[in-house]
Protein backbone atom coordinates (compact mmCIF):
# COMPACT_ATOMS: atom_id res chain seq x y z
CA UNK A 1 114.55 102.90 142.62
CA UNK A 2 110.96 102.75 142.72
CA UNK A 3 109.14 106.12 141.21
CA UNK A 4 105.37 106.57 139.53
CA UNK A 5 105.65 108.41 136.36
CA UNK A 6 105.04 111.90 136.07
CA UNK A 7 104.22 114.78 132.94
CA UNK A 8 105.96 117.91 134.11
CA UNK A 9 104.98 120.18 131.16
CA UNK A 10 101.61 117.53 131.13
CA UNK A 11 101.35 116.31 127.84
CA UNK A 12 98.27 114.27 125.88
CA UNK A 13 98.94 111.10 125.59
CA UNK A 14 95.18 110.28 124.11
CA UNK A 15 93.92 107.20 125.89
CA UNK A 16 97.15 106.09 127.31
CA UNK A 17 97.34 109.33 129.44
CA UNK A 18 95.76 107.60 132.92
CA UNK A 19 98.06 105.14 132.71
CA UNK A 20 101.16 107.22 132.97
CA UNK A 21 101.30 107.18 136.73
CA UNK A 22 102.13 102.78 136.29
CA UNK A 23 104.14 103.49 133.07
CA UNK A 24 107.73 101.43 133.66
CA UNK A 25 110.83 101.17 131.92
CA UNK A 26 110.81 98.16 129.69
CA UNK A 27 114.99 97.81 130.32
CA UNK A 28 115.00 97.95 134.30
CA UNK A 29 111.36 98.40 135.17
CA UNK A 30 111.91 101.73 136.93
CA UNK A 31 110.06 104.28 137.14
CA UNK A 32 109.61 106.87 134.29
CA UNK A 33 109.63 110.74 134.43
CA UNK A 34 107.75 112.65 131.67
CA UNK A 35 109.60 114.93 129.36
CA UNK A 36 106.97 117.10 128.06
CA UNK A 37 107.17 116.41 124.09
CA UNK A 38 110.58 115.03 124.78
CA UNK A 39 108.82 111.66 126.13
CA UNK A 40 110.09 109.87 128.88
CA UNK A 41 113.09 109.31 130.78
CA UNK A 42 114.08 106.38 133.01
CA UNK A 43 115.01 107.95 136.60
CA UNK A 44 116.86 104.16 137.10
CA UNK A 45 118.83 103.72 134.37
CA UNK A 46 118.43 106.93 132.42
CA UNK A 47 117.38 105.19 129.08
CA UNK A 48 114.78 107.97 127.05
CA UNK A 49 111.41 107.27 125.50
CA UNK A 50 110.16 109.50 122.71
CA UNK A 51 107.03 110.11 121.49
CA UNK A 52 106.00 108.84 118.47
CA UNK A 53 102.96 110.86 116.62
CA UNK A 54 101.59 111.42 120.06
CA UNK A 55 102.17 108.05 121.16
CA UNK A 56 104.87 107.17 123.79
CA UNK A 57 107.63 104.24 122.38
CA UNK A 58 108.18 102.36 125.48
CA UNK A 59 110.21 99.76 123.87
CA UNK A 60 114.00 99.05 124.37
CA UNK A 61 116.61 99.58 121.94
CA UNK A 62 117.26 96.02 121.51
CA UNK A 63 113.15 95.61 120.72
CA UNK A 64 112.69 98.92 118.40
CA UNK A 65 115.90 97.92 115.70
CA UNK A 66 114.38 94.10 115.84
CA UNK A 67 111.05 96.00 115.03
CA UNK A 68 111.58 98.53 113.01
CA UNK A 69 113.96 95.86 110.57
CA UNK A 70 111.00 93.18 110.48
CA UNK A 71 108.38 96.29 109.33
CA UNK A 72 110.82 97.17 106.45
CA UNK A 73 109.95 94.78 103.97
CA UNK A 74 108.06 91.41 103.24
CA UNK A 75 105.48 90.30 105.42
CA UNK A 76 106.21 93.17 107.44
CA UNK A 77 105.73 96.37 104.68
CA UNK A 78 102.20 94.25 104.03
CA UNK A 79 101.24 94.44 107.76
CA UNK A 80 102.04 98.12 107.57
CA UNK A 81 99.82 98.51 104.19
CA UNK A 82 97.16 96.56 105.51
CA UNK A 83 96.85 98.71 108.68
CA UNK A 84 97.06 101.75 107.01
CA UNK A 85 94.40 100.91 104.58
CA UNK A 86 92.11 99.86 107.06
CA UNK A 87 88.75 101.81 106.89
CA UNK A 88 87.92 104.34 109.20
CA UNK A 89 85.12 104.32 112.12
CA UNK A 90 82.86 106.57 109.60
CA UNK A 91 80.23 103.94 108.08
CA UNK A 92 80.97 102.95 104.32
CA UNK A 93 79.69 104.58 101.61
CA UNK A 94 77.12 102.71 99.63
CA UNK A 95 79.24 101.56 97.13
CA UNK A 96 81.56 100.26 99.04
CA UNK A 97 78.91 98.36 100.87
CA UNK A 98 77.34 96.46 97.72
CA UNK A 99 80.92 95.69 96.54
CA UNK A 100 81.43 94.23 100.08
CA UNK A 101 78.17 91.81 99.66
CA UNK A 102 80.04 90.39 96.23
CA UNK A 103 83.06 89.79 97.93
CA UNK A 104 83.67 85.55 98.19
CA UNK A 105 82.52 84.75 101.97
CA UNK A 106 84.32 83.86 104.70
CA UNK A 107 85.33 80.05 104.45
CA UNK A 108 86.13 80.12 108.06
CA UNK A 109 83.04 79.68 110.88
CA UNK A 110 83.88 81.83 113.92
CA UNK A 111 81.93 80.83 117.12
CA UNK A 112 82.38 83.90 118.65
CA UNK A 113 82.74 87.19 116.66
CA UNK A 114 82.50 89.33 118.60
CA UNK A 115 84.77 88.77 122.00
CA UNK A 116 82.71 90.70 124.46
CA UNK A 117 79.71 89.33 123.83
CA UNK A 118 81.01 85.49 124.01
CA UNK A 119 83.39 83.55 126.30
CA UNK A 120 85.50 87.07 127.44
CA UNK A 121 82.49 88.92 128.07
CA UNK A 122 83.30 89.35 132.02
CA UNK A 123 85.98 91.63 130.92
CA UNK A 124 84.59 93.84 129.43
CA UNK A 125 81.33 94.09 132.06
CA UNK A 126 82.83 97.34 133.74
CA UNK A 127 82.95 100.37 132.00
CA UNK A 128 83.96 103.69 132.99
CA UNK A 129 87.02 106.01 133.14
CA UNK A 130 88.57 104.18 135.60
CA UNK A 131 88.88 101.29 134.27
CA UNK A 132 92.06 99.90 132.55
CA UNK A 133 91.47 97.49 129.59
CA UNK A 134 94.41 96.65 127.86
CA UNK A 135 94.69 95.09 124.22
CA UNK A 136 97.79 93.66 123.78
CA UNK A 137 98.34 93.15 119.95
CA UNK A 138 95.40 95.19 119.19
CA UNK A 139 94.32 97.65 116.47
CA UNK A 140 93.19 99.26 113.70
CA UNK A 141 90.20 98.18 115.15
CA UNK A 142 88.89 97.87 118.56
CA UNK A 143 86.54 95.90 120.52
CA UNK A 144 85.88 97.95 123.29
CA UNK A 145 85.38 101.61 123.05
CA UNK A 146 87.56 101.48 126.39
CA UNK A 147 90.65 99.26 125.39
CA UNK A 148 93.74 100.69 125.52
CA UNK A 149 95.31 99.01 122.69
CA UNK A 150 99.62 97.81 122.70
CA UNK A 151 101.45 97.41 119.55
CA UNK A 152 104.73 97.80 118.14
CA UNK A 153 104.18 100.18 115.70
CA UNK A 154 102.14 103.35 115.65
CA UNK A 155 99.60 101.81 113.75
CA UNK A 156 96.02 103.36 113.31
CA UNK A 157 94.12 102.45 116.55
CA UNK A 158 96.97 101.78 118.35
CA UNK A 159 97.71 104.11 122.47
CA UNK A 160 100.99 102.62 123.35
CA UNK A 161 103.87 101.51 121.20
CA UNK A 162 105.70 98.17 122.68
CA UNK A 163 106.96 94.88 122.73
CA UNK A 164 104.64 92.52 124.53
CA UNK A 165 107.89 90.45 125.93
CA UNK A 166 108.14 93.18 128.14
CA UNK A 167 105.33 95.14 129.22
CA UNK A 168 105.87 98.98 130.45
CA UNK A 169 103.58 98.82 133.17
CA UNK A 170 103.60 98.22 136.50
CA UNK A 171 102.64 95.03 138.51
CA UNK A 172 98.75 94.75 138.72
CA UNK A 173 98.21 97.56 136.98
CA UNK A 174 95.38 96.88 134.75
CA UNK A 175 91.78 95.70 135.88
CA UNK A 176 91.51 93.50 132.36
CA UNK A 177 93.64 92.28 129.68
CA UNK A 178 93.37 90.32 126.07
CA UNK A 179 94.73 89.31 123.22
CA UNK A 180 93.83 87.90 119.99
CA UNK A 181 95.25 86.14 117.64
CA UNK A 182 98.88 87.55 118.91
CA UNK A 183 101.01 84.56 120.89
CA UNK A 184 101.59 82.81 116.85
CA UNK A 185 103.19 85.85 116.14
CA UNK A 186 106.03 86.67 119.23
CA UNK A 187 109.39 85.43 119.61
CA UNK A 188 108.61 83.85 123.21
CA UNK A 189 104.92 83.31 123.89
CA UNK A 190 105.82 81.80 128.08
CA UNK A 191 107.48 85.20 128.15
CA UNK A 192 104.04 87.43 126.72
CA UNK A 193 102.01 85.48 128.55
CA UNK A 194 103.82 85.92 131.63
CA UNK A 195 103.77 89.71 131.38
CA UNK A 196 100.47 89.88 130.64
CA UNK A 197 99.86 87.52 134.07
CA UNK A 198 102.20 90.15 136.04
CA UNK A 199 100.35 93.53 135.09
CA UNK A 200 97.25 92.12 135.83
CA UNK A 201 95.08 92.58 138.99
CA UNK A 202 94.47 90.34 141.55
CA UNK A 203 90.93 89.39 140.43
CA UNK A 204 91.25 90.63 137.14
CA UNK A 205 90.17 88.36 134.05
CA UNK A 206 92.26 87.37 131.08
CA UNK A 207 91.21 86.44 127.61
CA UNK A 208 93.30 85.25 124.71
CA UNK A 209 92.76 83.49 121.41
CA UNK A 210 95.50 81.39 119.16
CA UNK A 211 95.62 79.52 116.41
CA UNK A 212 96.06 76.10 115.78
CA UNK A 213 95.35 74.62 112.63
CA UNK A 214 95.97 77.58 110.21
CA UNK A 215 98.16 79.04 107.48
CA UNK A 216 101.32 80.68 107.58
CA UNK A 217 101.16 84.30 108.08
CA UNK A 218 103.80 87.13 109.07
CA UNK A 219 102.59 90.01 110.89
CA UNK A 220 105.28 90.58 111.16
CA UNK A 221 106.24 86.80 111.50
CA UNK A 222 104.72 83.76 112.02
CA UNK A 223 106.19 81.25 114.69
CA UNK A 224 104.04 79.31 116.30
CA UNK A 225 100.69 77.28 116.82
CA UNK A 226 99.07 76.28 120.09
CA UNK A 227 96.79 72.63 120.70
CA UNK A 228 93.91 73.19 123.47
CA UNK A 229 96.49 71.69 126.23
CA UNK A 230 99.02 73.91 125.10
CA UNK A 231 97.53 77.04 125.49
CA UNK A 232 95.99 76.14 128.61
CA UNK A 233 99.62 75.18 129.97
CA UNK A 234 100.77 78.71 128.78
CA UNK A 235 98.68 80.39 131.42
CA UNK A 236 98.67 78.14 134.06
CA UNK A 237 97.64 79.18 137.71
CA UNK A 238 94.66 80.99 136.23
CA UNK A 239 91.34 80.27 138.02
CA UNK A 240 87.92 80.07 136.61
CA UNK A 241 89.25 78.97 133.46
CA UNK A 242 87.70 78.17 130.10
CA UNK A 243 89.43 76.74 127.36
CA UNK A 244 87.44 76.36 123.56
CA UNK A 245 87.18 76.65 120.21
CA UNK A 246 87.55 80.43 118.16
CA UNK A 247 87.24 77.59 114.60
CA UNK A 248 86.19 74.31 114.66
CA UNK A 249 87.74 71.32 112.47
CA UNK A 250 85.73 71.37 109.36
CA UNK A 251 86.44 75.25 109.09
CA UNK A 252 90.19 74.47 109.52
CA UNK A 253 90.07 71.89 106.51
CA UNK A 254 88.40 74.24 104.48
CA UNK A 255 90.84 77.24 105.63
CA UNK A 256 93.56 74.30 104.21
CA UNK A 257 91.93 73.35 100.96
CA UNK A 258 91.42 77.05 99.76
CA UNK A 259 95.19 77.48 100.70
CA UNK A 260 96.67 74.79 98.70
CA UNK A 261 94.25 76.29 95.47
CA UNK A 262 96.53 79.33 95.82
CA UNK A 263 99.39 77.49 95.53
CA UNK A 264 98.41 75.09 92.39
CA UNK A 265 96.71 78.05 90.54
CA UNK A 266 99.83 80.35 89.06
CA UNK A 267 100.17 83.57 90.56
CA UNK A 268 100.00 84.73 86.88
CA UNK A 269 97.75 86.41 85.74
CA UNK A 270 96.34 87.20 88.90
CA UNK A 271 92.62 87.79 87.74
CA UNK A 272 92.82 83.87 87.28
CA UNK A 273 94.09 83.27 90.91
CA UNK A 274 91.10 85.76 92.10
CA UNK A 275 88.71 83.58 90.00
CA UNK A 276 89.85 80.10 91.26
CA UNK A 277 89.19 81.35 94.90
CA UNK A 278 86.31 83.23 94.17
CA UNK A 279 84.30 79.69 93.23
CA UNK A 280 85.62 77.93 95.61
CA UNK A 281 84.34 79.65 98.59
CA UNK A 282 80.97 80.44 97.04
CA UNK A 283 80.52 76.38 96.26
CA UNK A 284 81.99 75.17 99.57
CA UNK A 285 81.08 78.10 102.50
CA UNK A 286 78.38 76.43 103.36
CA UNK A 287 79.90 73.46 104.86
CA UNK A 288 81.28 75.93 107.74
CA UNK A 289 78.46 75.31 109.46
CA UNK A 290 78.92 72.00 109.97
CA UNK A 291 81.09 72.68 112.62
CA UNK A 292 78.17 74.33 114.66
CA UNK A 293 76.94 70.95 116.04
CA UNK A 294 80.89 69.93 116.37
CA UNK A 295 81.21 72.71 118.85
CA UNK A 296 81.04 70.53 121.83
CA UNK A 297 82.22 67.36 120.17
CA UNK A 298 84.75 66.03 123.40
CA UNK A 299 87.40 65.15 119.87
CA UNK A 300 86.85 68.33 117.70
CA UNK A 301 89.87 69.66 119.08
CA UNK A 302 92.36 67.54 117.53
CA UNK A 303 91.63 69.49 114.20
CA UNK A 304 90.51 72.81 115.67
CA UNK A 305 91.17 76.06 113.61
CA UNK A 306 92.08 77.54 116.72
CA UNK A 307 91.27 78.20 120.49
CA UNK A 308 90.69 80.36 123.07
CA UNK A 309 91.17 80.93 127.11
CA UNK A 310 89.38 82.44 129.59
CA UNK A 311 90.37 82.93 132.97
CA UNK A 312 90.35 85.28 136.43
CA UNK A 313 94.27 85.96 137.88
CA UNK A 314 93.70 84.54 141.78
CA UNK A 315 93.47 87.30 145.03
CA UNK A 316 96.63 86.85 146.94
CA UNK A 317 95.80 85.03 150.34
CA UNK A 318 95.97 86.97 153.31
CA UNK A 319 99.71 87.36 154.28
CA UNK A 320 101.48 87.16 150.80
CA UNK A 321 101.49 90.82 151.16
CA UNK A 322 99.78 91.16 147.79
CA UNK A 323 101.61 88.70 145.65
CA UNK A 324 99.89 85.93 143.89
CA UNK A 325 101.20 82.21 143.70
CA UNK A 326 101.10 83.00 140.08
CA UNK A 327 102.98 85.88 139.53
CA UNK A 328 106.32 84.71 137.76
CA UNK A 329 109.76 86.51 138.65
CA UNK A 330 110.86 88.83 135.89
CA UNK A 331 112.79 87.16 132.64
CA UNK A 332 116.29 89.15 132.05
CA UNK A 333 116.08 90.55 128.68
């Protein structure tokens, strides 16, 4: 059964409310039936959705316990913490802003800061209520002032509370989607990247960043790293694509280097620890720049801190009655 949701009593839902007509249920992909403050209830299968501090949980039961158990502690409770602590829109005081200049710098050289002013640019290039830009992964902070921002937990920033394995919206439902640095982080990247391929327009443009050469690090969890080929494979049947580097190599040895100091300095006492890292990226920061004129080097990639893709989902030919060659069938759960 095949049924747009509804909000019978209407209820906010904050930025996620226009897209509660194409809301689906992550279990069968039916349609969903608001609930007023109750949520949402599955008119296939019957499975509920609450709300969650305004927020609707569109996430199985299967997703929420594997969710809610890898949030509890570890790398998980720090995620949380880090989140939470996350500073607010409202500009910093001016304390806060002269402790931020004696702060060690970044060792890392990003090419491209800010995402909608570099390679992913053409999605953000329409603006306007009616347009649906979804960040999948995204928050406390946001890129657009548009983005709709998916995550699993109702995190500051974050619309819609999810799994990105299974997507609660319908088919080509979004003009724009992106992610950034999420795929390391999921279970089954082929699967996330396939969802985020279905909901997408025909025409629509797609923009996602991964890491290659970098450190360990849960957020929740940490599975996986991605070589230029092997992010380009992941979305494959993309057109217009372009595939480069977030970090280039000599940022990624230097990312490496000020990793292993943290593990031969003791954690004990930590003032020592802070000290250690402190000097070394005051002395050595400045050799991020070298990888500015490695940017287009044709073998920079084989050490790359980490890359990015770029690419426009296809218009189905006449005939296909709106499918897309690319458009993979549906993964059981």
């Amino acid at each position: 059964m095949s049924a747009t949701a509804s909000s019978a009593p209407a209820v906010s839902l904050g930025r996620a409310t226009g897209l509660q007509a194409d809301f689906r249920c992550p279990v069968c992909h039916g349609g969903l039936q608001g609930q007023g403050e109750a949520g949402f209830r599955c008119l296939s299968c019957g499975e509920h959705y609450p709300l969650l501090q305004g927020r609707p949980v569109l996430m199985s039961p299967a997703s929420r316990a594997y969710f809610d158990l890898g949030l509890s502690d570890g790398d998980g409770r720090r995620m949380v913490e880090e989140y939470a602590a996350a500073p607010g829109p409202a500009r910093p005081s001016a304390w806060r802003r002269w402790l931020g200049w004696l702060r060690p710098p970044d060792i890392m050289h990003r090419y491209y800061p800010d995402p909608a002013r570099g390679p992913g640019a053409p999605l953000f290039e329409k603006a306007g209520p009616e347009v649906r830009l979804l960040n999948v992964g995204g928050g406390p902070y946001r890129v657009s002032a548009q983005e709709i921002t998916l995550n699993i937990g109702p995190f500051p920033g974050v619309d819609l509370i999810a799994d990105a394995h299974e997507i609660p919206l319908a088919d080509g439902s979004v003009d724009a989607i992106f992610s950034l640095a999420v795929l390391e982080h999921v279970t089954d990247p082929k699967r996330v990247a396939s969802e985020m391929m279905r909901v997408l327009k025909p025409g629509g443009w797609l923009y996602s960043e991964a890491p290659f050469i970098f450190f360990f690090h849960g957020y929740p969890a940490d599975f996986t790293r991605f070589t230029r080929d092997g992010l380009a494979r992941l979305f494959t049947g993309l057109e217009a694509v372009e595939v480069g580097m977030t970090h280039g190599p000599v940022s990624a040895v230097l990312q490496s280097g000020n990793m292993a100091l943290q593990l031969v300095v003791p954690e004990r006492p930590a003032l020592i620890r802070k000290l250690f890292n402190g000097v070394y990226r005051w002395l050595l920061f400045p050799f991020k720049y070298l990888d500015i004129p490695l940017q287009n080097h044709p073998q920079a990639h084989i050490l790359a801190g980490g890359f990015y893709i770029r690419g426009r989902k296809p218009v189905a030919e006449p005939g296909q009655g709106g499918q897309t060659p690319l458009e993979p069938a549906r993964e059981e759960a």
